[in-house]
PDB file of N, CA and C in Angstrom:
ATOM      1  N   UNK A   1      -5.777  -8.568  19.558  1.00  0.00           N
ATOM      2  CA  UNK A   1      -6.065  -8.232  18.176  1.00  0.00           C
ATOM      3  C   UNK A   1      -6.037  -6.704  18.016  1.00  0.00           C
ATOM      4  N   UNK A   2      -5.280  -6.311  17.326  1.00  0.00           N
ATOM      5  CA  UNK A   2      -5.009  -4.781  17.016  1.00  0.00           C
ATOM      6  C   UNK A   2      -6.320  -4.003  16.260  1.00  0.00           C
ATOM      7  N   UNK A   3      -6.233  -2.354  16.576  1.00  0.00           N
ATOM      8  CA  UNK A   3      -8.047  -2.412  16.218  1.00  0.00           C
ATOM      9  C   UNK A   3      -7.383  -1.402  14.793  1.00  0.00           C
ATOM     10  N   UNK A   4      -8.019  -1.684  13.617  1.00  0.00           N
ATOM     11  CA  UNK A   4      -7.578  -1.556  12.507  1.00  0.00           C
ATOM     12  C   UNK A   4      -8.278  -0.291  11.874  1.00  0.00           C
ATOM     13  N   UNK A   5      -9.435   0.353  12.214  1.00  0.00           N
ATOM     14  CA  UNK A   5     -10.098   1.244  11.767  1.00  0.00           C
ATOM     15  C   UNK A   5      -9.829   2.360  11.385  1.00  0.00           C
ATOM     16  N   UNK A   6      -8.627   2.529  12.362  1.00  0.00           N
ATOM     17  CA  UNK A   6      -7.915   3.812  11.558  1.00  0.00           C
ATOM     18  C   UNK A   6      -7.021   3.417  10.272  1.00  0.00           C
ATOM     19  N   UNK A   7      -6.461   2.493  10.542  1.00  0.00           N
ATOM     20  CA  UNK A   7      -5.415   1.964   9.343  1.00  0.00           C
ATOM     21  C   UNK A   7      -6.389   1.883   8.002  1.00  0.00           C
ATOM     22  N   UNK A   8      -8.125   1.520   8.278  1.00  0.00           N
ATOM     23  CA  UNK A   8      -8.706   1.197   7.141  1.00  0.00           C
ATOM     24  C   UNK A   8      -8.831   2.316   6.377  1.00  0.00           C
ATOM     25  N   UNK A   9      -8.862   3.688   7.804  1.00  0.00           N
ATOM     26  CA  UNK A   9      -9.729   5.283   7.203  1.00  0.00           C
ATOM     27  C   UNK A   9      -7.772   5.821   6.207  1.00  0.00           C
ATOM     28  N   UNK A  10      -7.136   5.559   6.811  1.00  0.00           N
ATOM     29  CA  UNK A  10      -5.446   6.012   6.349  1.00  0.00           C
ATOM     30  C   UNK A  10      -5.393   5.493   5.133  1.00  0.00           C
ATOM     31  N   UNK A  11      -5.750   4.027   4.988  1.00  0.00           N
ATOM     32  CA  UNK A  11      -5.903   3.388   3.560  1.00  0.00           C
ATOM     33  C   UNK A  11      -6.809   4.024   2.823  1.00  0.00           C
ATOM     34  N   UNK A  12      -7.911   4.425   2.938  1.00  0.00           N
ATOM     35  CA  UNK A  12      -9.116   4.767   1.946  1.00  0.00           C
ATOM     36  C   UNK A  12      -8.540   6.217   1.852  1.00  0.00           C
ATOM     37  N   UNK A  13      -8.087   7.223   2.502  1.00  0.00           N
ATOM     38  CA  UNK A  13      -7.607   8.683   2.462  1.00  0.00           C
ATOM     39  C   UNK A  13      -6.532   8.490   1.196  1.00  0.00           C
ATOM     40  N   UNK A  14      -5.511   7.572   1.106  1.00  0.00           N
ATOM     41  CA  UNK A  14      -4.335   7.383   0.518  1.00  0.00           C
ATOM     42  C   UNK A  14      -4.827   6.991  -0.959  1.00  0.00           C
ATOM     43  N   UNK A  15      -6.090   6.288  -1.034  1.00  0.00           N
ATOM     44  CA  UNK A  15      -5.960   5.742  -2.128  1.00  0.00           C
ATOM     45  C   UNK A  15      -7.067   6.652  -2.913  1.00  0.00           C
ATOM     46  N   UNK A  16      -7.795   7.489  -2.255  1.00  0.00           N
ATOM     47  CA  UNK A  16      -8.170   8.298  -3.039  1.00  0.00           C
ATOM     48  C   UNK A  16      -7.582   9.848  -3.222  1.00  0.00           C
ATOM     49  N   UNK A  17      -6.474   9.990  -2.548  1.00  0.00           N
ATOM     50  CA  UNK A  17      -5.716  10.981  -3.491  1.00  0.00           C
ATOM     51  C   UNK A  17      -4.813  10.254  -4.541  1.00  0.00           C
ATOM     52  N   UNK A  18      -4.642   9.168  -4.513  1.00  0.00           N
ATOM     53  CA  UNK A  18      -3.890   8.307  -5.645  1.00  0.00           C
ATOM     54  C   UNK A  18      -5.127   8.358  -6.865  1.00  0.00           C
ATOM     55  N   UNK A  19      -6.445   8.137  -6.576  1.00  0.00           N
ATOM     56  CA  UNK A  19      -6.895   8.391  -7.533  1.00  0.00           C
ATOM     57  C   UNK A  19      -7.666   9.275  -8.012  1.00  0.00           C
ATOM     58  N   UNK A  20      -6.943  10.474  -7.373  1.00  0.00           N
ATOM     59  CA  UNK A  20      -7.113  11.955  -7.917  1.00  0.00           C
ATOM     60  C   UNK A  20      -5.676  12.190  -8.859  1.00  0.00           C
ATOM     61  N   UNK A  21      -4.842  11.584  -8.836  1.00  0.00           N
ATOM     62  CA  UNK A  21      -3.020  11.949  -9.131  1.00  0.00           C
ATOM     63  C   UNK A  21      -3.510  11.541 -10.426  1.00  0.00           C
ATOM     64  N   UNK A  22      -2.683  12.566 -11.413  1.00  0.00           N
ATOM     65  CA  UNK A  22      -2.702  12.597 -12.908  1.00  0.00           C
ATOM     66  C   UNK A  22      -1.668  11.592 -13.196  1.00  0.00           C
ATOM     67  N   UNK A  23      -1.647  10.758 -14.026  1.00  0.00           N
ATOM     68  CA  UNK A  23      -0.609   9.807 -14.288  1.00  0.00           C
ATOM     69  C   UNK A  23       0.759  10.433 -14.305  1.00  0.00           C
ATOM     70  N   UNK A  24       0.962  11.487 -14.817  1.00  0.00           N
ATOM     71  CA  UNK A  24       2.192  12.150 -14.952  1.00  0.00           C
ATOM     72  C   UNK A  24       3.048  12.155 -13.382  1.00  0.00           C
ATOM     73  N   UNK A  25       2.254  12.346 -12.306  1.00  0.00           N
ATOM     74  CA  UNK A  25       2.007  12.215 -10.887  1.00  0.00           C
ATOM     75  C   UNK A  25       2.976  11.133 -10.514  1.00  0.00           C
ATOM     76  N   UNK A  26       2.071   9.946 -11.038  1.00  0.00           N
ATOM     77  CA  UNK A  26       2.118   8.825 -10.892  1.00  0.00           C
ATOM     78  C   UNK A  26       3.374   8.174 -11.082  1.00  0.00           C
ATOM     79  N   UNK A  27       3.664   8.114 -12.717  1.00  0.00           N
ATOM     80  CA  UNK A  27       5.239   7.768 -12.843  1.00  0.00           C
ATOM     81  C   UNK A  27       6.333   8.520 -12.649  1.00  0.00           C
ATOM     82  N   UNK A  28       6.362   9.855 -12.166  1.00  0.00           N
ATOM     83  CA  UNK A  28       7.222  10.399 -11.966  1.00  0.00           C
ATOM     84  C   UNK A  28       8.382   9.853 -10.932  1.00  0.00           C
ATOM     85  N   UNK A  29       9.652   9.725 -11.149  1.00  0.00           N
ATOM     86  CA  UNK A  29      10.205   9.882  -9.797  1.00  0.00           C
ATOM     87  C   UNK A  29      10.511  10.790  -8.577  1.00  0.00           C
ATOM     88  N   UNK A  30      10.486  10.060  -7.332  1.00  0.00           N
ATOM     89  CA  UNK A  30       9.955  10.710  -6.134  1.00  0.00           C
ATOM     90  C   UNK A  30      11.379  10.654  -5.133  1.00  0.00           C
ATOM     91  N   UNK A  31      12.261  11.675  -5.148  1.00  0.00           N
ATOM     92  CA  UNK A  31      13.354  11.442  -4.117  1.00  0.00           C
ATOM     93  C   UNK A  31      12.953  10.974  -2.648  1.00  0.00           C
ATOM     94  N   UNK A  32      11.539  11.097  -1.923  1.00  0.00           N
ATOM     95  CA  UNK A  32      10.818  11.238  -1.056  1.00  0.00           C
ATOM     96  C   UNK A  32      10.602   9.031  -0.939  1.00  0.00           C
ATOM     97  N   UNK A  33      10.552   8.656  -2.293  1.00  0.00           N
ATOM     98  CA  UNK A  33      10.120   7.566  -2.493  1.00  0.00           C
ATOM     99  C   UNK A  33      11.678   7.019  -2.967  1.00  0.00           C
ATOM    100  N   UNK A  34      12.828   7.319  -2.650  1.00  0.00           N
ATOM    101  CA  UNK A  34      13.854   6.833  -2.871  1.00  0.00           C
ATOM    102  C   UNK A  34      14.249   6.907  -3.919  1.00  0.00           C
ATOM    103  N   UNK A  35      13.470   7.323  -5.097  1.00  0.00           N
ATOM    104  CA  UNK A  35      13.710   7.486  -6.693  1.00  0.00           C
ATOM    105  C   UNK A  35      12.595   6.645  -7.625  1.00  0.00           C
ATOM    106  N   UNK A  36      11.974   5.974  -6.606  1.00  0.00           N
ATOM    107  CA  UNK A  36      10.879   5.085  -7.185  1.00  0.00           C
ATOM    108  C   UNK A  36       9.897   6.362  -7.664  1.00  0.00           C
ATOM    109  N   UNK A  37       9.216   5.748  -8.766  1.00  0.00           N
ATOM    110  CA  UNK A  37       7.694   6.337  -8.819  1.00  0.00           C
ATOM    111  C   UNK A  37       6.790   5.911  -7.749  1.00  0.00           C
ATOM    112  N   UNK A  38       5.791   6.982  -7.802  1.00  0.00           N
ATOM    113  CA  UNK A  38       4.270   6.425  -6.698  1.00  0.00           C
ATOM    114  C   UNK A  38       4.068   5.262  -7.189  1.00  0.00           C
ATOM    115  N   UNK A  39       3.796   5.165  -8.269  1.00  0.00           N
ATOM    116  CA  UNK A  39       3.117   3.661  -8.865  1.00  0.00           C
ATOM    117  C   UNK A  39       4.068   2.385  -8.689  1.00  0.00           C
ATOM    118  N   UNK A  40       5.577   2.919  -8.979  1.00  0.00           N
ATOM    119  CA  UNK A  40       6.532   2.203  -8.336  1.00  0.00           C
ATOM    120  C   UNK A  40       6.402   1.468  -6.797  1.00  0.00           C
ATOM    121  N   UNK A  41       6.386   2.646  -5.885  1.00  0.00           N
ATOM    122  CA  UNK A  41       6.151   2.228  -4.405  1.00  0.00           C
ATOM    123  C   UNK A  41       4.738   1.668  -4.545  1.00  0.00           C
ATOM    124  N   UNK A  42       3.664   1.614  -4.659  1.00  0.00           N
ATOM    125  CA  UNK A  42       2.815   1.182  -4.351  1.00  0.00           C
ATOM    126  C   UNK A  42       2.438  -0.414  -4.619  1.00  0.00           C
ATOM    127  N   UNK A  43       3.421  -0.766  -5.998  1.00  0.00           N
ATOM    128  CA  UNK A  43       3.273  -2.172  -6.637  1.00  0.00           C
ATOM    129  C   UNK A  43       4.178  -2.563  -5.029  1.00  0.00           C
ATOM    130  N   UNK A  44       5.608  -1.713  -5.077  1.00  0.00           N
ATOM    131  CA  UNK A  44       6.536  -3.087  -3.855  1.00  0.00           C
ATOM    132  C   UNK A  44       5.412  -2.968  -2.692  1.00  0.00           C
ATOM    133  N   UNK A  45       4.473  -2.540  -2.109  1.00  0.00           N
ATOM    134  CA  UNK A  45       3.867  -2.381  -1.278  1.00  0.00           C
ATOM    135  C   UNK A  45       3.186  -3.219  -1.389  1.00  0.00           C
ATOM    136  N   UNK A  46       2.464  -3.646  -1.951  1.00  0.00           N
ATOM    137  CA  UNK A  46       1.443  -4.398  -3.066  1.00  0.00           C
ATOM    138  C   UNK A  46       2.197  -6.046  -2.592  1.00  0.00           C
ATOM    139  N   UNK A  47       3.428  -6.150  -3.221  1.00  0.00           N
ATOM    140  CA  UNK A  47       4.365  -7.385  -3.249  1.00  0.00           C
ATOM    141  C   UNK A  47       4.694  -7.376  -1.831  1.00  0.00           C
ATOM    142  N   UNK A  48       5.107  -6.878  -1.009  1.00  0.00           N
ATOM    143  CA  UNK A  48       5.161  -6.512   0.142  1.00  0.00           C
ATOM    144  C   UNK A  48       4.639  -7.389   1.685  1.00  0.00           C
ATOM    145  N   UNK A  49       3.150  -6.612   1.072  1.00  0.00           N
ATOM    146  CA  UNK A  49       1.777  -7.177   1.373  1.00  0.00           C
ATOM    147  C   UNK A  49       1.666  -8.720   1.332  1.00  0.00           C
ATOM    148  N   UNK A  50       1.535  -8.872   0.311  1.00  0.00           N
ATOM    149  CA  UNK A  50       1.242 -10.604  -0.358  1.00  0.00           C
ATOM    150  C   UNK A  50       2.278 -11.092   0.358  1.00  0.00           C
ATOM    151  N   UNK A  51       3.739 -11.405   0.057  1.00  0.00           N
ATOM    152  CA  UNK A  51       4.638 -11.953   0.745  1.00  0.00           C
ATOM    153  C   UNK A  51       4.329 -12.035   2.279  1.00  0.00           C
ATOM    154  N   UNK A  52       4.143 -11.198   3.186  1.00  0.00           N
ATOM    155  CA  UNK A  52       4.084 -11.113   4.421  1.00  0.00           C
ATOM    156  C   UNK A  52       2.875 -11.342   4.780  1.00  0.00           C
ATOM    157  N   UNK A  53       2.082 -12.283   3.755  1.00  0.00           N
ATOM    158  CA  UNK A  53       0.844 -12.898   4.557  1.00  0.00           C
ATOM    159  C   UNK A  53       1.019 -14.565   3.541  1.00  0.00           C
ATOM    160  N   UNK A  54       1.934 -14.481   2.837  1.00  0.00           N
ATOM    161  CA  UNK A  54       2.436 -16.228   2.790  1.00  0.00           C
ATOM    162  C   UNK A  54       1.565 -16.084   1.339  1.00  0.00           C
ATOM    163  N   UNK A  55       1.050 -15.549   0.776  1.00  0.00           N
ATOM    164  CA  UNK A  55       1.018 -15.508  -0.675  1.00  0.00           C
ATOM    165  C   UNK A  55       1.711 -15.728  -1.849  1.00  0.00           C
ATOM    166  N   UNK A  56       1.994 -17.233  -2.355  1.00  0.00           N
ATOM    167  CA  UNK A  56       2.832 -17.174  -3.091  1.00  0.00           C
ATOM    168  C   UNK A  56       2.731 -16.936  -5.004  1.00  0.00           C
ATOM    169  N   UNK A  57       1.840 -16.145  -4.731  1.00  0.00           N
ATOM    170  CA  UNK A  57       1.483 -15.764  -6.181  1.00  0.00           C
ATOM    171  C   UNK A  57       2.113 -14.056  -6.966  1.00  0.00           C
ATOM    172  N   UNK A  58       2.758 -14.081  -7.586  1.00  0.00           N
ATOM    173  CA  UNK A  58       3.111 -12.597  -8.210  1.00  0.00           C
ATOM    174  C   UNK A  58       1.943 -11.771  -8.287  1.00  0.00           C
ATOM    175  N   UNK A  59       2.580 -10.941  -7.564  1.00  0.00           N
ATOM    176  CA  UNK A  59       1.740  -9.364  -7.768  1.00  0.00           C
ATOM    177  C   UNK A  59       1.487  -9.091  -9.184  1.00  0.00           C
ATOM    178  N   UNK A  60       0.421  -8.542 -10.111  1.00  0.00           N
ATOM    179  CA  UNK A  60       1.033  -8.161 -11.297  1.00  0.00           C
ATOM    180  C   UNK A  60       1.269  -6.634 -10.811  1.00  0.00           C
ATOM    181  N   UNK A  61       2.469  -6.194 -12.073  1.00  0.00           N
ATOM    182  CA  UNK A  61       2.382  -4.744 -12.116  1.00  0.00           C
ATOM    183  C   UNK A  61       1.324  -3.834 -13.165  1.00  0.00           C
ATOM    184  N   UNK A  62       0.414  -3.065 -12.365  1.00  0.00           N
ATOM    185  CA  UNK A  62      -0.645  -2.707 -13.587  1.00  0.00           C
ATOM    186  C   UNK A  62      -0.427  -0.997 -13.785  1.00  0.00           C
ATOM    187  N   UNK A  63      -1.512  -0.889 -14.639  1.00  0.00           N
ATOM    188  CA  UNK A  63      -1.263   0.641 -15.264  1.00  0.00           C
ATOM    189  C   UNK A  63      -0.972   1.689 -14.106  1.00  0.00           C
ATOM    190  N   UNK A  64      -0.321   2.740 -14.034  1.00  0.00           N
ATOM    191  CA  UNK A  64      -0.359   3.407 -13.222  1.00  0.00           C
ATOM    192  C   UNK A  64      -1.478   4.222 -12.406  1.00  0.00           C
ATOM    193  N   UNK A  65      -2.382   4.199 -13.364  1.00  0.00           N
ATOM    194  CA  UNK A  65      -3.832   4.740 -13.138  1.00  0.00           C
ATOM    195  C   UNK A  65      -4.573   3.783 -12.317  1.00  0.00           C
ATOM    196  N   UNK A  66      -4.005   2.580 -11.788  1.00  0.00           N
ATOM    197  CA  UNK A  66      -4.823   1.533 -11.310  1.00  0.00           C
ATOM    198  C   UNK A  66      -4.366   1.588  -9.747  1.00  0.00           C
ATOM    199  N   UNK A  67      -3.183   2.096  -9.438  1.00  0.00           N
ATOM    200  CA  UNK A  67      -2.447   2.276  -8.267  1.00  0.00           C
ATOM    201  C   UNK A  67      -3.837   2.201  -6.985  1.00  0.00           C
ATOM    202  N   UNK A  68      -4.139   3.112  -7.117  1.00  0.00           N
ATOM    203  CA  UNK A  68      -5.135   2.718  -6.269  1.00  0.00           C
ATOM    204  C   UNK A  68      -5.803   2.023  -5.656  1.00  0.00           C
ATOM    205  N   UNK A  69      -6.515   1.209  -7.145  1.00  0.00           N
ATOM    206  CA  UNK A  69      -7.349  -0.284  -6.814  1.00  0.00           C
ATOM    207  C   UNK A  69      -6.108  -1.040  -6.155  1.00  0.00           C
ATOM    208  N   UNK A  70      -5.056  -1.229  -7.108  1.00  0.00           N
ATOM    209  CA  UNK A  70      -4.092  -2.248  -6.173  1.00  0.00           C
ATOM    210  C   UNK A  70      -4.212  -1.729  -4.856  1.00  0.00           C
ATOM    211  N   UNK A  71      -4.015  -1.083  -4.332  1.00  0.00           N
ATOM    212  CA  UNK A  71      -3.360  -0.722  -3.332  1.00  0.00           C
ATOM    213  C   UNK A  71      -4.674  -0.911  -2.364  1.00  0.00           C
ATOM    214  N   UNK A  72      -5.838  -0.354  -2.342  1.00  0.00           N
ATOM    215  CA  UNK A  72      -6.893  -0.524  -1.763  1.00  0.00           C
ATOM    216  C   UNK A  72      -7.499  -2.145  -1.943  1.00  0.00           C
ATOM    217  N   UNK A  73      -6.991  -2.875  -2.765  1.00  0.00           N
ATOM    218  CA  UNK A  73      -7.219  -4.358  -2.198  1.00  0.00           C
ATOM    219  C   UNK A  73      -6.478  -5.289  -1.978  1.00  0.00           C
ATOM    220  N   UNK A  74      -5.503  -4.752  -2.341  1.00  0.00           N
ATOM    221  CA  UNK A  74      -4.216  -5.709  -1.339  1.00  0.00           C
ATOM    222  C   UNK A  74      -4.070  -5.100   0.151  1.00  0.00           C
ATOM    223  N   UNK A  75      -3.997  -3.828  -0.028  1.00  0.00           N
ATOM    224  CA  UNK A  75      -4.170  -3.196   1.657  1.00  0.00           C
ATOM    225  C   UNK A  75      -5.294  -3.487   2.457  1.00  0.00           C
ATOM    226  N   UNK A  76      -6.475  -3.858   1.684  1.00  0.00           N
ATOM    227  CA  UNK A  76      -7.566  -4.219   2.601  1.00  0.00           C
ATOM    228  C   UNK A  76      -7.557  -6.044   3.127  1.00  0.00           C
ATOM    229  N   UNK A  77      -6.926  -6.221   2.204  1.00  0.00           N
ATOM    230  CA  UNK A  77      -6.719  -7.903   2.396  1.00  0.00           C
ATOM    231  C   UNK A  77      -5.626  -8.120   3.557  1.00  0.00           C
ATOM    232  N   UNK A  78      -4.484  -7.221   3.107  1.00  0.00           N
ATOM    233  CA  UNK A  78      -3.361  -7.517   4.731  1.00  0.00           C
ATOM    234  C   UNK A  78      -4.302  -7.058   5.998  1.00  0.00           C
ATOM    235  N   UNK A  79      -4.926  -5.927   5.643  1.00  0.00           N
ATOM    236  CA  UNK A  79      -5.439  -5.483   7.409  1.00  0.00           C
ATOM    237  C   UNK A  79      -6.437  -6.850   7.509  1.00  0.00           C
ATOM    238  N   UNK A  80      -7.468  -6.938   7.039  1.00  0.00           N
ATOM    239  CA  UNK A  80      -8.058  -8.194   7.165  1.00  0.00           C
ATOM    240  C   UNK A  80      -7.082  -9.226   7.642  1.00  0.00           C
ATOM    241  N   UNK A  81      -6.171  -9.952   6.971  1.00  0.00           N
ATOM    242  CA  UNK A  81      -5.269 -10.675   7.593  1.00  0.00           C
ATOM    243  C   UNK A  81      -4.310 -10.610   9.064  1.00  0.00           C
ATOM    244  N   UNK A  82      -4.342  -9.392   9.136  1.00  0.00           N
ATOM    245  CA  UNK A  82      -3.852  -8.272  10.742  1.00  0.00           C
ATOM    246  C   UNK A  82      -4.369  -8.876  11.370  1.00  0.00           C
ATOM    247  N   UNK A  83      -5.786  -8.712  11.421  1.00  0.00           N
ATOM    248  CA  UNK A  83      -6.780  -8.667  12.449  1.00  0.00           C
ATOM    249  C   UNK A  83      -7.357  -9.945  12.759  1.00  0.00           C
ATOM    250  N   UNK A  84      -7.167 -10.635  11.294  1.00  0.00           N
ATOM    251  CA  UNK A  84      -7.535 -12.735  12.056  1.00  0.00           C
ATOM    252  C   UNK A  84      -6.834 -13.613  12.953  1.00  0.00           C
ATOM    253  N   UNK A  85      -5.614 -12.918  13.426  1.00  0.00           N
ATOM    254  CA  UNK A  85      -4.721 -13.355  14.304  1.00  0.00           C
ATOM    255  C   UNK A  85      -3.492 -12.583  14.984  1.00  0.00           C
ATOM    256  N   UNK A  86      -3.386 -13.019  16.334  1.00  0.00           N
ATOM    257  CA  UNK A  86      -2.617 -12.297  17.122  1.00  0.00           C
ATOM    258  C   UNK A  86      -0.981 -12.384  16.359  1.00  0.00           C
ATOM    259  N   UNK A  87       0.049 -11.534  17.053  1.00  0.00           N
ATOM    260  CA  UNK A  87       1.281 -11.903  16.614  1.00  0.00           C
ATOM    261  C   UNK A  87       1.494 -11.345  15.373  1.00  0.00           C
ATOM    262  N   UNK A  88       1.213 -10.403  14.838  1.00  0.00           N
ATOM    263  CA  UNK A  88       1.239  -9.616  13.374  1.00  0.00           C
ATOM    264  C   UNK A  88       1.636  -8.528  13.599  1.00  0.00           C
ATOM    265  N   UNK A  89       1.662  -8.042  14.871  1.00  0.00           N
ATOM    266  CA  UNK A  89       2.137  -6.727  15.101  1.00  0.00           C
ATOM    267  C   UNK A  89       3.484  -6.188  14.569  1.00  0.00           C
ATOM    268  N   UNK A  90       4.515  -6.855  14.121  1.00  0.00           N
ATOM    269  CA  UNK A  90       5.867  -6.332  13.260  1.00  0.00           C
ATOM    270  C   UNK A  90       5.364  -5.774  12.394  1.00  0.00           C
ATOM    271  N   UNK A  91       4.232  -6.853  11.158  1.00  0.00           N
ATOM    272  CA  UNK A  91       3.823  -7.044  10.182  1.00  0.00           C
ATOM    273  C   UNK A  91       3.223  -5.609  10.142  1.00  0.00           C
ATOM    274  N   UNK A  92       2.331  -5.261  11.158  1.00  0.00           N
ATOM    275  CA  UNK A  92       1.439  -4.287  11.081  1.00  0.00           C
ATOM    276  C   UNK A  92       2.184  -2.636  11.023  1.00  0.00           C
ATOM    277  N   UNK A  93       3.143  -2.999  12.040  1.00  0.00           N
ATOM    278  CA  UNK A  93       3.875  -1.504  11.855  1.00  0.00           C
ATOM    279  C   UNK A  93       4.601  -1.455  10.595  1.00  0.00           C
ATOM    280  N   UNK A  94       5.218  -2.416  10.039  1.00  0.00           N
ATOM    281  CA  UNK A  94       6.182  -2.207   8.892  1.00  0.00           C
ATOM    282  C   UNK A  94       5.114  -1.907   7.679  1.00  0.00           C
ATOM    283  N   UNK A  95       3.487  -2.295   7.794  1.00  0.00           N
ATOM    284  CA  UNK A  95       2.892  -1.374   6.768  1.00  0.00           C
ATOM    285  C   UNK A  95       2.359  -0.039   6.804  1.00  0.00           C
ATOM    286  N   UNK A  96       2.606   0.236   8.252  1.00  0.00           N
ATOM    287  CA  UNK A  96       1.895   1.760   8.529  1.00  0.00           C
ATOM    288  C   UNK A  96       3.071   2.047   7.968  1.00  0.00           C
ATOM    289  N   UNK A  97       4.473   1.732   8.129  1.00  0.00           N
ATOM    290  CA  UNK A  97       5.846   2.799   7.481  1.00  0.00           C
ATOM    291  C   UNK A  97       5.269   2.809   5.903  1.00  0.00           C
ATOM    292  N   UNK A  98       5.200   1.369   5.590  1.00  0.00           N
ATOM    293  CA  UNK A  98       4.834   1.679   3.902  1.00  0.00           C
ATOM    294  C   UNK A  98       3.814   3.306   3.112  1.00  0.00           C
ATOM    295  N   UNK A  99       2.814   2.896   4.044  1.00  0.00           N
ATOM    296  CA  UNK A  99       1.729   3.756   3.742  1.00  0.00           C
ATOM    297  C   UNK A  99       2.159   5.028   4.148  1.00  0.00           C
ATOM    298  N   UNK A 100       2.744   5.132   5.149  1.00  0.00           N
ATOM    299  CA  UNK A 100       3.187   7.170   5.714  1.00  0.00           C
ATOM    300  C   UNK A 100       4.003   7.224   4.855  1.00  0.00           C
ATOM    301  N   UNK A 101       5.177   5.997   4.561  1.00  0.00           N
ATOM    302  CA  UNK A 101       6.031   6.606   2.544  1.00  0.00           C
ATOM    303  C   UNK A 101       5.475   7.376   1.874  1.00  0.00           C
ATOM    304  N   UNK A 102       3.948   6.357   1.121  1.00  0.00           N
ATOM    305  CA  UNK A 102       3.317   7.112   0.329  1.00  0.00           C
ATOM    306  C   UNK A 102       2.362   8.310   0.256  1.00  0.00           C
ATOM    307  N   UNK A 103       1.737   8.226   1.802  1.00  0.00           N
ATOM    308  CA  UNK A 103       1.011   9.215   2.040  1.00  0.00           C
ATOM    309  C   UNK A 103       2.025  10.360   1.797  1.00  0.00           C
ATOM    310  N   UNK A 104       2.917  10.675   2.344  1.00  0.00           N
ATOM    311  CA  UNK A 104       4.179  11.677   2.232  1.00  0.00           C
ATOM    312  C   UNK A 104       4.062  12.279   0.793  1.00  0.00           C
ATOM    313  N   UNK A 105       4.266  11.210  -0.120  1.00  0.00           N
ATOM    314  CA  UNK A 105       5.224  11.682  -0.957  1.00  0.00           C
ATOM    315  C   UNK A 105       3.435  11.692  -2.007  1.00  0.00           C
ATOM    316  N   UNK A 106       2.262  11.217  -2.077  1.00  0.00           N
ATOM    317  CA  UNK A 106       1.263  12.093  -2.802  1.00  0.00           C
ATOM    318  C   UNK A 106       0.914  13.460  -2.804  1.00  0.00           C
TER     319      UNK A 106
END
């Protein structure tokens, strides 16, 4: 079982400079983020998430100012899901890439 504590402190760092970011921030596009907005990357992250733990319910997409909350409880729900079972380890690195995206480009 992979030990998640840093991934939790990387998540909580990320999502509160997201919710320091002025909306303008937020929807802007980000060459860094492929052309997506932050709020952009953070919803596919979001969808991402859910999919790769067998969730078959739509993400919604919410205000940009909300980026955060999404992101801090869908991210807390995959690491939770990380950590209830072995064999997630793809799963686990392909969200640290997600998150160093966004950490990057806030």
């Amino acid at each position: 079982m992979p030990q998640l504590e840093d991934d939790q402190k990387t998540l909580d760092r990320l999502c509160g400079r997201l919710r320091s970011a002025p909306e303008a921030r937020l929807v802007r596009t980000d060459e860094r983020l492929s052309g997506d907005s932050v709020a952009d990357a953070v919803h596919e992250a979001a969808v991402w998430a859910a999919a790769a733990q067998g969730i078959d319910q739509q993400v919604p997409r919410l205000h940009p100012l909300a980026s955060a909350d999404q992101l801090s409880v869908v991210g807390g729900d995959f690491l939770d899901w990380v950590a209830s079972a072995d064999g997630r380890a793809a799963a686990l690195q392909e969200w640290r890439g997600l998150v160093e995206r966004l950490r990057v480009a806030v």
